[in-house]
C-alpha atoms as a PDB file:
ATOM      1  CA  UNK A   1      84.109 123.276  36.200  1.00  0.00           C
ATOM      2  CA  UNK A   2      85.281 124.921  33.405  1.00  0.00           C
ATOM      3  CA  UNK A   3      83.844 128.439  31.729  1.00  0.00           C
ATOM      4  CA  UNK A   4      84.725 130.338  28.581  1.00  0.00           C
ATOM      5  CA  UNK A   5      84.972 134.360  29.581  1.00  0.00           C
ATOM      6  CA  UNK A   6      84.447 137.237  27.418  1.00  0.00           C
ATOM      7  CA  UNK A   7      87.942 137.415  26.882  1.00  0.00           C
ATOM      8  CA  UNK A   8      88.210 134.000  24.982  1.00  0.00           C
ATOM      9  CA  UNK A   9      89.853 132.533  28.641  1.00  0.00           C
ATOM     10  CA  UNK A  10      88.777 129.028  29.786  1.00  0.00           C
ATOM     11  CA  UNK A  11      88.533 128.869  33.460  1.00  0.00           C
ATOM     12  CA  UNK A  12      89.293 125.841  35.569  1.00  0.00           C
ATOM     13  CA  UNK A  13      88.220 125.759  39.047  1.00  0.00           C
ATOM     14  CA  UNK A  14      86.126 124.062  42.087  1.00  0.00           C
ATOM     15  CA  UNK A  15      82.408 124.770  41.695  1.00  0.00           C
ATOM     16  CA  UNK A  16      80.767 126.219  45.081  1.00  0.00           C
ATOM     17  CA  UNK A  17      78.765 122.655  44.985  1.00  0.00           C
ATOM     18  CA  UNK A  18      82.082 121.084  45.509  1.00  0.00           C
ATOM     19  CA  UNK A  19      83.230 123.717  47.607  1.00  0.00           C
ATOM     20  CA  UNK A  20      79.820 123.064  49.881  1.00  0.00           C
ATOM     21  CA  UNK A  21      80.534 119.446  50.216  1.00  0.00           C
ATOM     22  CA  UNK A  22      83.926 119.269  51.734  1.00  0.00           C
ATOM     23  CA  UNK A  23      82.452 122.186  53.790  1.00  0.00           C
ATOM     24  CA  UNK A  24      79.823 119.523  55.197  1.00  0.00           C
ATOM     25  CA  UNK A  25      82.135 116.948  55.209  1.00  0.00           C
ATOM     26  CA  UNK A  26      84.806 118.115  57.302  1.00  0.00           C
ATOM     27  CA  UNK A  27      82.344 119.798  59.811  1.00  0.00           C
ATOM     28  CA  UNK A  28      80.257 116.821  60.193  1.00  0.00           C
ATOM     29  CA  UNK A  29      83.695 114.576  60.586  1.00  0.00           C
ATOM     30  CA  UNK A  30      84.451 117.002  62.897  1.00  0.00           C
ATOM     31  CA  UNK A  31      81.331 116.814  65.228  1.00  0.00           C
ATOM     32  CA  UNK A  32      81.695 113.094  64.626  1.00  0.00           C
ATOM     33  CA  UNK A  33      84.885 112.963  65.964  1.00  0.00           C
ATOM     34  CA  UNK A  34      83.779 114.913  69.117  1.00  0.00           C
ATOM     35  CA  UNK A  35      80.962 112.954  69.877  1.00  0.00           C
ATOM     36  CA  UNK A  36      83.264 109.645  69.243  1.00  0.00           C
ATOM     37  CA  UNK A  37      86.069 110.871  71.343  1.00  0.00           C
ATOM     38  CA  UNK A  38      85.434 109.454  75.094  1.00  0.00           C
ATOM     39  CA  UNK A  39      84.829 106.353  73.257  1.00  0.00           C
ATOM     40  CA  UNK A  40      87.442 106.073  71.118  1.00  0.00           C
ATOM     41  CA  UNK A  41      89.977 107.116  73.941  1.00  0.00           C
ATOM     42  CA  UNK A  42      89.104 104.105  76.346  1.00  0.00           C
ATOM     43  CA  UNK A  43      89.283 101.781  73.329  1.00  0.00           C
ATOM     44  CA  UNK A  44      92.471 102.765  72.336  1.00  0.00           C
ATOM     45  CA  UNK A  45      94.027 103.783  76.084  1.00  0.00           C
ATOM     46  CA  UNK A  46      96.463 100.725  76.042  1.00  0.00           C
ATOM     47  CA  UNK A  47      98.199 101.439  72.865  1.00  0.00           C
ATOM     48  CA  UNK A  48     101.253 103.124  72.905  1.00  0.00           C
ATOM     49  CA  UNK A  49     100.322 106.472  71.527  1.00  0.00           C
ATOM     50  CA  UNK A  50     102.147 109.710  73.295  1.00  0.00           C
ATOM     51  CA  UNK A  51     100.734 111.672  76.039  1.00  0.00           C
ATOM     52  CA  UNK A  52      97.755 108.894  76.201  1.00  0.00           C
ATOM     53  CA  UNK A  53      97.523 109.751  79.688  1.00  0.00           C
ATOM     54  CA  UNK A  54      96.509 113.629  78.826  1.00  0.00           C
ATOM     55  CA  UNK A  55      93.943 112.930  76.340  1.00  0.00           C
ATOM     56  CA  UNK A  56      91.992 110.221  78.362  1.00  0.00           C
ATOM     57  CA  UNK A  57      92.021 112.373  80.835  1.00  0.00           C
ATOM     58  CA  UNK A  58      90.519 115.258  78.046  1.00  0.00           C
ATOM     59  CA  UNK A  59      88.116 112.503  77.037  1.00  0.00           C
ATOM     60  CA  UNK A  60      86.924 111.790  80.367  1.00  0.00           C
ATOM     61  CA  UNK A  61      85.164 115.028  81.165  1.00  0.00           C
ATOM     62  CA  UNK A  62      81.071 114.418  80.705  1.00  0.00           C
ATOM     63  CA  UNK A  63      79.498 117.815  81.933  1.00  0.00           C
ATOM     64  CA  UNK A  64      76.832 119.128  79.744  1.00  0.00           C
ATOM     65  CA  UNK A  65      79.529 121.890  78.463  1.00  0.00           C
ATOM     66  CA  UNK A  66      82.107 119.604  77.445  1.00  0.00           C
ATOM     67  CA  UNK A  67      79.791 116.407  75.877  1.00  0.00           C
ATOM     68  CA  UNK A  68      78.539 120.035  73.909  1.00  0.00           C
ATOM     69  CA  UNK A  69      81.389 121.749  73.731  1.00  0.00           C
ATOM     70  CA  UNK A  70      83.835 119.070  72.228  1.00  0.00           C
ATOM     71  CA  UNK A  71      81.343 118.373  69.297  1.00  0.00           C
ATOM     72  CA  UNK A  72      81.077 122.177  68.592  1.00  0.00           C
ATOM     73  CA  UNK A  73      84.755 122.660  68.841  1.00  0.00           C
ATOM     74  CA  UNK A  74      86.017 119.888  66.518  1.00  0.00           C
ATOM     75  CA  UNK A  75      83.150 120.796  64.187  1.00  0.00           C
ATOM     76  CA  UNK A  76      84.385 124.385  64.540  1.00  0.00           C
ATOM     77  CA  UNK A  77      87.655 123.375  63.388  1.00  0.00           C
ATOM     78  CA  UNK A  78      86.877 120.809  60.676  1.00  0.00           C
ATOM     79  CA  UNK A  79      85.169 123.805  58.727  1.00  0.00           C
ATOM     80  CA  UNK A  80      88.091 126.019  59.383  1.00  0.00           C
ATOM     81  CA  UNK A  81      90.296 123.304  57.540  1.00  0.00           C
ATOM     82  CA  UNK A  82      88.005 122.849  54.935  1.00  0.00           C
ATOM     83  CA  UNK A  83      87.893 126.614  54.046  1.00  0.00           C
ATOM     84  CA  UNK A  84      91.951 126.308  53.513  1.00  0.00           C
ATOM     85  CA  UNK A  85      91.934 123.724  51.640  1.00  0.00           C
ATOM     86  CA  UNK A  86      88.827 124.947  49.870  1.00  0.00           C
ATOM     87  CA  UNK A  87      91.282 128.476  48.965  1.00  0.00           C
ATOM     88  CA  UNK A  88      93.911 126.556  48.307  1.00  0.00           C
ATOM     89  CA  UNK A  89      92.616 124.920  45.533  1.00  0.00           C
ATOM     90  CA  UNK A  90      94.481 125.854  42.199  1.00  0.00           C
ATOM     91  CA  UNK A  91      92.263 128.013  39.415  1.00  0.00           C
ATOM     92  CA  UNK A  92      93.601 128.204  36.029  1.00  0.00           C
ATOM     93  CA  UNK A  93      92.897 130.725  33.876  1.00  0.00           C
ATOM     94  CA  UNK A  94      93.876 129.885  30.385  1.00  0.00           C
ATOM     95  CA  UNK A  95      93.797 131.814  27.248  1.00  0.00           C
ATOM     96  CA  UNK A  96      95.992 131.613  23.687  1.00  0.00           C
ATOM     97  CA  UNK A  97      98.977 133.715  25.185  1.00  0.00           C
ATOM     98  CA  UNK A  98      99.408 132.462  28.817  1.00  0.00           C
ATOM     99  CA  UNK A  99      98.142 130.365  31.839  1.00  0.00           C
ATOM    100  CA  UNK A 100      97.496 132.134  35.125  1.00  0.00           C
ATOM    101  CA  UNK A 101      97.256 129.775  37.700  1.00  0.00           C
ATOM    102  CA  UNK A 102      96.131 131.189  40.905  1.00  0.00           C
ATOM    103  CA  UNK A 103      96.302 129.179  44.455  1.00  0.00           C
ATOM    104  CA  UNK A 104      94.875 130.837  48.063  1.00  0.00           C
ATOM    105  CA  UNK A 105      96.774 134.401  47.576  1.00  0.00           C
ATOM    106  CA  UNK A 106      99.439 133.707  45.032  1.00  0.00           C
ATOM    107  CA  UNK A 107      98.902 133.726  41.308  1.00  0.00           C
ATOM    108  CA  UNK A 108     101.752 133.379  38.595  1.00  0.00           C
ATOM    109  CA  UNK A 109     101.696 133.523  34.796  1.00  0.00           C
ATOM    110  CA  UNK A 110     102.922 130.881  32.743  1.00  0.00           C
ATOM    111  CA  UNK A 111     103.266 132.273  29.316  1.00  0.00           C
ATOM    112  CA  UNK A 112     102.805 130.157  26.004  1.00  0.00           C
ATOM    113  CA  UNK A 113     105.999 129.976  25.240  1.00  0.00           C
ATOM    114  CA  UNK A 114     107.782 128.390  28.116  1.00  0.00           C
ATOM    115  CA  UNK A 115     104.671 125.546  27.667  1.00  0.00           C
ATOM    116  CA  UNK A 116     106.347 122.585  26.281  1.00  0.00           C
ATOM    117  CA  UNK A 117     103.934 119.880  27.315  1.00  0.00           C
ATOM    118  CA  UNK A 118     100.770 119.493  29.345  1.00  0.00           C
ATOM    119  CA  UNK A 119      99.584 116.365  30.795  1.00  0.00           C
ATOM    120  CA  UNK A 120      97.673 114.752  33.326  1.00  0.00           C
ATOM    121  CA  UNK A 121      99.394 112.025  35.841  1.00  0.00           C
ATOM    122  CA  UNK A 122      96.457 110.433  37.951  1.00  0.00           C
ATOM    123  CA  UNK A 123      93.902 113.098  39.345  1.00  0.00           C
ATOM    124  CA  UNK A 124      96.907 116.112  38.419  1.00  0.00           C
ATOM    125  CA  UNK A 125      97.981 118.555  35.761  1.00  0.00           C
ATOM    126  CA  UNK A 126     101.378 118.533  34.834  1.00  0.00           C
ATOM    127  CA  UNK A 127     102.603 121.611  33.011  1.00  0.00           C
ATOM    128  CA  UNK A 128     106.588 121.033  31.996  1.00  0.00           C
ATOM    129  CA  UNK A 129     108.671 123.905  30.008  1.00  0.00           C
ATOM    130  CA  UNK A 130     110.191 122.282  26.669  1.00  0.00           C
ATOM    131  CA  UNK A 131     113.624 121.858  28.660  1.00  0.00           C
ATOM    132  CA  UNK A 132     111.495 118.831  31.025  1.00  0.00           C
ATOM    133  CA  UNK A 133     111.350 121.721  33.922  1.00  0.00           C
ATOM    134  CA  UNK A 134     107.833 121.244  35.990  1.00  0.00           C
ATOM    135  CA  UNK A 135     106.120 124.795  35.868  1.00  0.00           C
ATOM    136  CA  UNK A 136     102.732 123.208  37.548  1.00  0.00           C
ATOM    137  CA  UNK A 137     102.135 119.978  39.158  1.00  0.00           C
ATOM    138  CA  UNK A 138      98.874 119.580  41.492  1.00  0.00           C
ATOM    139  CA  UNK A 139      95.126 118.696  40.868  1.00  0.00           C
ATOM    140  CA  UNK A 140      92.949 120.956  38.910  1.00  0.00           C
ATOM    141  CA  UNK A 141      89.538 120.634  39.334  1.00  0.00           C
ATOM    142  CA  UNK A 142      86.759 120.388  36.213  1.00  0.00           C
ATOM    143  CA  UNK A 143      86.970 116.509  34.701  1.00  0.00           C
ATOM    144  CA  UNK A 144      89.192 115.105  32.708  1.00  0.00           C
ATOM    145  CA  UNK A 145      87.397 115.552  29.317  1.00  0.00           C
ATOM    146  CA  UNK A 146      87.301 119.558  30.347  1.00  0.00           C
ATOM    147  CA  UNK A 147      90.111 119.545  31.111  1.00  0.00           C
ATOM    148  CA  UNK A 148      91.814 117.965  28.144  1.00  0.00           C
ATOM    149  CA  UNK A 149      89.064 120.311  25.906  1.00  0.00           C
ATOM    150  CA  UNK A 150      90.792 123.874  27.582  1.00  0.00           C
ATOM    151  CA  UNK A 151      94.326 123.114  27.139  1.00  0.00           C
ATOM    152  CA  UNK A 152      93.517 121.751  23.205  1.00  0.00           C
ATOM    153  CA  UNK A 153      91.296 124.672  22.501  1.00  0.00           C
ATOM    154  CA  UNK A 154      93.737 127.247  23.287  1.00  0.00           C
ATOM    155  CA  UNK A 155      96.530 125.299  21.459  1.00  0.00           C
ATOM    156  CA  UNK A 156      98.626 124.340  24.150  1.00  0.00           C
ATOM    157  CA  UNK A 157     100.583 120.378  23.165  1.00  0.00           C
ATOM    158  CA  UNK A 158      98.215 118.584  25.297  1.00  0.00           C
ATOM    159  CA  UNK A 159     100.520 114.840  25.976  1.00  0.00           C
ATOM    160  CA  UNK A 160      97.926 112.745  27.885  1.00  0.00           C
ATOM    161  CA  UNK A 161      95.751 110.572  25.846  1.00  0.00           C
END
């Protein structure tokens, strides 16, 4: 969502509701994917998929620890990759003077005047320099109308329609 700061900067970014979804999401398709696994292995065991052999043989183990264990792992691991791609996620600060777009631990500053167009291209942001040179391309989180709003309020040449 988007909010205006003290300092006249609108902020783009994923909302901790969002943020709490994919959470669930990827741990529960995790968990899923553990419980699913024996199954899905002896579906799939005559297709010709590498080392086959090695994850049947994974898949085949039903002790109390592993028809546990596999669910709790997988789950363990679908949160971890949700919390990357969760810090990943690009944050734009924008004010009148400068964009600073910040992604996991790496932020850069994109000052006003080497904006020559802004735009979006399906669910991204395209910022381009007036020479055509792409200074930010990925998705930025808020809506498309809020967006659209934070560039145009801060005067940046918004492009998209």
């Amino acid at each position: 969502m988007s909010a205006t700061t003290p300092t006249d900067e609108t902020e783009l970014r994923m909302t901790l509701d969002t943020k709490i979804v994919i959470w669930v999401v990827c741990a529960a398709l995790g968990v899923s994917l553990g419980l699913a696994l024996p199954w899905l292995l002896q579906n799939i065991a005559s297709w010709p998929i590498p080392f086959i052999d090695q994850l049947k043989f994974l898949g085949s183990f039903d002790a109390p620890i592993m028809v546990i264990g596999r669910p709790a792992i997988l789950g363990i691991i679908g949160i971890v990759i949700a919390f990357v791609i969760t810090y990943q996620s690009a944050r734009l600060r924008i004010s009148d003077t400068q964009i600073t777009i910040t992604e996991g631990d790496d932020s850069r500053l994109i000052s006003r005047d080497q904006v020559g167009g802004v735009f979006r291209h399906g669910g991204k942001v395209r910022i381009e320099s007036p020479e055509g040179r792409v200074l930010f391309d990925d998705d930025v989180e808020g809506g498309k109308h809020r967006i659209t709003a934070a560039f145009q309020k801060h005067g940046y040449p918004w492009e998209g329609a």
